[in-house]
Protein backbone atom coordinates (compact mmCIF):
# COMPACT_ATOMS: atom_id res chain seq x y z
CA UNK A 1 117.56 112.96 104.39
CA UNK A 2 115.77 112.58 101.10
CA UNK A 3 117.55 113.64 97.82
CA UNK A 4 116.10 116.46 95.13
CA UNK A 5 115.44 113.75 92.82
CA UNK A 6 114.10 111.74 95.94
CA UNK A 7 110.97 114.01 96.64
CA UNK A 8 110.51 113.71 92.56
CA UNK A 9 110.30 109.63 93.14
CA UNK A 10 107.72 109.86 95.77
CA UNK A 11 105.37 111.87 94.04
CA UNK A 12 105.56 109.40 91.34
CA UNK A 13 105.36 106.43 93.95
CA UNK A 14 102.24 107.89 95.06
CA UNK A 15 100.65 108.34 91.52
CA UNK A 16 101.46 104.90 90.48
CA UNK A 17 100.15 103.59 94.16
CA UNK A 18 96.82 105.39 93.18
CA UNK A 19 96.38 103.86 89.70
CA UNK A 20 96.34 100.37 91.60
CA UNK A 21 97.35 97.66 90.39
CA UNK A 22 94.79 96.54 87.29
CA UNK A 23 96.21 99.40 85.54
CA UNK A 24 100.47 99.20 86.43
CA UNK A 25 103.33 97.28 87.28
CA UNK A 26 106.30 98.53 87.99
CA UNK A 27 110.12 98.31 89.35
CA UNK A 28 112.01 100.75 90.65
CA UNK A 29 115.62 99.69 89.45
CA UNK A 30 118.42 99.59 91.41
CA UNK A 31 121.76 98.98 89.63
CA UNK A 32 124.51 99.26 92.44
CA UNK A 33 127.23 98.89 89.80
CA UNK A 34 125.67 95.58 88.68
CA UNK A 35 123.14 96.11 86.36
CA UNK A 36 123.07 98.38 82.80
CA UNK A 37 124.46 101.76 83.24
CA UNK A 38 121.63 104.33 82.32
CA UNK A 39 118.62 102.09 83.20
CA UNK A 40 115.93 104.23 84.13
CA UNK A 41 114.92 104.73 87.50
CA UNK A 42 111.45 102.94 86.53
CA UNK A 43 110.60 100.17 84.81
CA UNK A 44 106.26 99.76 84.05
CA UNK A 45 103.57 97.98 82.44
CA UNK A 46 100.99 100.87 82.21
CA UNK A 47 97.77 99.26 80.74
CA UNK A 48 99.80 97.23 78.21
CA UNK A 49 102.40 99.01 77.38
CA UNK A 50 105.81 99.12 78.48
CA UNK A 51 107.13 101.98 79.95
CA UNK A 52 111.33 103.37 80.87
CA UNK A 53 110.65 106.32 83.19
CA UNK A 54 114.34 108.49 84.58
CA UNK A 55 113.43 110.36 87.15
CA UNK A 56 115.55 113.76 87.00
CA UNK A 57 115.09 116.98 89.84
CA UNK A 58 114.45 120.28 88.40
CA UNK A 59 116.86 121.86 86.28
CA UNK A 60 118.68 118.81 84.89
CA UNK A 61 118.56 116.78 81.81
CA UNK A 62 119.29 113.02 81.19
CA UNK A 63 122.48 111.86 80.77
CA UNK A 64 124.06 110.48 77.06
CA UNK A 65 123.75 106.88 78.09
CA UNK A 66 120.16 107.59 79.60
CA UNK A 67 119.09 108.67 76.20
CA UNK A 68 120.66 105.54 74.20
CA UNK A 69 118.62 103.56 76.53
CA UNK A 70 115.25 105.53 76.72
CA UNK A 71 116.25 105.47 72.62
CA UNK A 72 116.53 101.43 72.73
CA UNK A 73 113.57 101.20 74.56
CA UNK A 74 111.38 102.99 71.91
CA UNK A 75 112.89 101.07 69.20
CA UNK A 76 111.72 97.89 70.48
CA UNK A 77 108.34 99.38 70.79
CA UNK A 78 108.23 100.73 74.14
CA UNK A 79 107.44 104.38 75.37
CA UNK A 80 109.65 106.34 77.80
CA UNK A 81 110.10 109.68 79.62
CA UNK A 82 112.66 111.29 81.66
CA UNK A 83 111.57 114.42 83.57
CA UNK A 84 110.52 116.31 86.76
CA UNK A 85 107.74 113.75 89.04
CA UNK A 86 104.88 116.41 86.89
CA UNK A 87 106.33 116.49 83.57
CA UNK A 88 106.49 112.53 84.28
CA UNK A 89 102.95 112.13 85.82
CA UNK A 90 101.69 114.73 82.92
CA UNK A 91 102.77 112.56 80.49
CA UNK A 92 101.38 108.92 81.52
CA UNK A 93 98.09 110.91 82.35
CA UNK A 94 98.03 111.81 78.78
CA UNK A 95 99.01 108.31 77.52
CA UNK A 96 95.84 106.64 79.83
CA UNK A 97 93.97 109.34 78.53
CA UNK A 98 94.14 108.36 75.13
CA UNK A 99 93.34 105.11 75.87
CA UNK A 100 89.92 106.02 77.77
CA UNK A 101 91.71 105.58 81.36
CA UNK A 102 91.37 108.43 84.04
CA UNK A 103 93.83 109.11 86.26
């Protein structure tokens, strides 16, 4: 059985899928207890730039340690999001779109 924030991952899985892979890389990160609490649930390179993307279901907000690290990643010049699969999807459209890419 899939999760809320589950059904928001695959539509984001399948938008990344469709920009291929001359446009992203990315990472779904997994931290089991191992890795840095509050690393986002994505991890791209989106045309050159570096991207932290949480994934959250409708109706909730990141966490406090979620926001220091979507805040660490912009001060060492990365972008990142946290949102609903469209407010995600809306938002890296936007970015490519600024940068002459459709998607």
């Amino acid at each position: 059985m899939k999760t809320p924030e589950g059904w928001e991952k695959q539509e984001i899985d399948k938008f990344l899928k469709a920009l291929g892979p001359d446009i992203v890389w990315h990472h779904k990160t997994i931290t089991m207890g191992y890795g840095a609490s509050g690393a986002p649930d994505y991890v791209l390179c989106l045309a050159g730039g570096f991207w932290g993307v949480e994934v959250k279901r409708p109706g909730k907000k990141s966490t406090p340690i979620q926001n220091r690290r979507m805040e660490a990643i912009r001060k060492a010049g990365g972008h990142a999001v946290a949102g609903t699969a469209e407010v995600v999807i809306q938002v890296l459209r936007y970015w490519l779109a600024v940068r002459g890419i459709s998607a």
